[in-house]
N, C-alpha and C. Protein backbone atom coordinates (compact mmCIF):
# COMPACT_ATOMS: atom_id res chain seq x y z
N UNK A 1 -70.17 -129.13 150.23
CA UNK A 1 -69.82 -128.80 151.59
C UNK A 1 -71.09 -128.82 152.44
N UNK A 2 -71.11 -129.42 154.05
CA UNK A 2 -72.08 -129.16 154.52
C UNK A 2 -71.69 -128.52 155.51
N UNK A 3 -72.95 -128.68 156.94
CA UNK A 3 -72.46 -127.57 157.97
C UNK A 3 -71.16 -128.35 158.73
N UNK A 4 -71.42 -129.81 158.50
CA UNK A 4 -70.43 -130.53 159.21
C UNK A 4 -69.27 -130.03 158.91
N UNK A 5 -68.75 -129.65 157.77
CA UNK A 5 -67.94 -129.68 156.88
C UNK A 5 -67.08 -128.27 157.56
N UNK A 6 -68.24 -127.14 157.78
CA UNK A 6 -67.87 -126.28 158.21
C UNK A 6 -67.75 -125.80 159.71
N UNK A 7 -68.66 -127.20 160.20
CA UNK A 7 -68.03 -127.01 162.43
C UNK A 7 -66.96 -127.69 162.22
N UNK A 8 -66.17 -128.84 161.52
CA UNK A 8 -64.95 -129.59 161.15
C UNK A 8 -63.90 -128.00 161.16
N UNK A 9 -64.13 -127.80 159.65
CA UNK A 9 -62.74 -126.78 159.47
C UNK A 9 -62.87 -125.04 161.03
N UNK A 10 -63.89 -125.21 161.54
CA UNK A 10 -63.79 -123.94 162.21
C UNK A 10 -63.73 -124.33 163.87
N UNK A 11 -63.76 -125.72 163.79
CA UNK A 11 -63.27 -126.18 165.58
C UNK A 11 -62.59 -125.70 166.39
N UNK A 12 -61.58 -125.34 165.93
CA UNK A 12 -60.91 -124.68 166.68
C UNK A 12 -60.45 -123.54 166.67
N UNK A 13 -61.43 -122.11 166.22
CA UNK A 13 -61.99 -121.20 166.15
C UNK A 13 -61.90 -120.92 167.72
N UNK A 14 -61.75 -119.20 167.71
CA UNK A 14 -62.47 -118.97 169.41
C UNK A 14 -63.52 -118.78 168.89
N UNK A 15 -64.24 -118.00 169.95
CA UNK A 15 -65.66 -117.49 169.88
C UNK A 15 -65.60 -116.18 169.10
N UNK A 16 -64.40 -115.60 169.46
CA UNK A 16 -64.22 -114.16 168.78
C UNK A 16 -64.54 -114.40 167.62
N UNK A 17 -63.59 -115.13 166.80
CA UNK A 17 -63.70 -115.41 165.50
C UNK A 17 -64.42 -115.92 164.70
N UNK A 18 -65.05 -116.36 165.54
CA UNK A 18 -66.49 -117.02 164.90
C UNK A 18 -67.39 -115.74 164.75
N UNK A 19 -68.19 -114.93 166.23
CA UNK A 19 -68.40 -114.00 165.81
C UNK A 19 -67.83 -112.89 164.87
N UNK A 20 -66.27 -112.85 164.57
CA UNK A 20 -66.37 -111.87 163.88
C UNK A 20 -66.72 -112.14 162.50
N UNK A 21 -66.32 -113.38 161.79
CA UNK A 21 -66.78 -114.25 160.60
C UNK A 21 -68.21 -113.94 160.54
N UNK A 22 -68.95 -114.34 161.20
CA UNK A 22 -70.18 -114.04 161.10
C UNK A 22 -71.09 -112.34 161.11
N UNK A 23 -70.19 -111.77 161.74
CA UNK A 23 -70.04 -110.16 160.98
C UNK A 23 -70.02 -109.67 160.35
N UNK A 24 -68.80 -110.71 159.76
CA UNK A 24 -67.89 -110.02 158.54
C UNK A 24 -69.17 -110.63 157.38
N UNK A 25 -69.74 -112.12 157.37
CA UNK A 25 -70.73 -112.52 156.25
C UNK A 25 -71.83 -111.58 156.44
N UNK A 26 -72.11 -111.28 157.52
CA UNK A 26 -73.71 -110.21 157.16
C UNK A 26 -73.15 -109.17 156.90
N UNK A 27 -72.71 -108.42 156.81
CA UNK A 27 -71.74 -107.24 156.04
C UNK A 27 -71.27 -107.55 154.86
N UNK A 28 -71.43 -108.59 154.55
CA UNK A 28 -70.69 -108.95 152.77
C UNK A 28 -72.64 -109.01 152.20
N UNK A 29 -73.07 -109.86 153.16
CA UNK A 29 -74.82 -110.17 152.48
C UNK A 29 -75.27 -108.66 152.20
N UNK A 30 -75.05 -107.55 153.18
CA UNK A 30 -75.87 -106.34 153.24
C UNK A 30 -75.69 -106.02 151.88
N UNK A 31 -74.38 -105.56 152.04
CA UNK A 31 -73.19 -104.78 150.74
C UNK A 31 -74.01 -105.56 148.81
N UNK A 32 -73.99 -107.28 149.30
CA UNK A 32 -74.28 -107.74 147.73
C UNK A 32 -75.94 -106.95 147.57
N UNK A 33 -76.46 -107.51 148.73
CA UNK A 33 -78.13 -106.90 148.39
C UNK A 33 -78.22 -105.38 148.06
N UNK A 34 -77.51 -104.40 148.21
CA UNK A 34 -77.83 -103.24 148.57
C UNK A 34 -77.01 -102.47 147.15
N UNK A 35 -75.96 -103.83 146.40
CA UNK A 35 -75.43 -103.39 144.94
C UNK A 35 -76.57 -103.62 144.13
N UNK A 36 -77.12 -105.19 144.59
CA UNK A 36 -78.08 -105.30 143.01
C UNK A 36 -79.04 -105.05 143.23
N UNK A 37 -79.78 -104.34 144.70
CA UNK A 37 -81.11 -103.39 144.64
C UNK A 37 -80.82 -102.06 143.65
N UNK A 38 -79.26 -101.39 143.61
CA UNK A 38 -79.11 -100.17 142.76
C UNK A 38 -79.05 -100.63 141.39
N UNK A 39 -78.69 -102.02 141.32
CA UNK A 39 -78.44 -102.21 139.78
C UNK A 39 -79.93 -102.76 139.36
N UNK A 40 -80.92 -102.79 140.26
CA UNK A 40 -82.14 -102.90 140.11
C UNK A 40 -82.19 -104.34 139.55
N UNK A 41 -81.48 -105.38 140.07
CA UNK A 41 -81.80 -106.53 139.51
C UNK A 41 -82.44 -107.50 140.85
N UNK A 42 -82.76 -107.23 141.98
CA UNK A 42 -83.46 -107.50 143.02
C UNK A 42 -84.16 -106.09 143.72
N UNK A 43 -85.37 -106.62 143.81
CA UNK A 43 -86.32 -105.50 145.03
C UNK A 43 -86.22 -105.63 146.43
């Protein structure tokens, strides 16, 4: 998959949804980093 791949499937997206997607991924990134800093397998 590239980014093309992904302005293709999200074209016709509003803006809302785009921002909220992009919310919703840094809130999934925080959450993974902040499990395997406790499981001590990243610093």
């Amino acid at each position: 998959m590239t980014t093309d791949w992904f302005g293709g499937a999200m074209a016709g997206w509003s803006a809302a949804d785009r921002a909220e997607l992009t919310r919703l991924m840094e809130k999934l990134t925080d959450d993974v980093c902040a499990h395997l800093r406790a499981q001590r397998v990243i610093k």
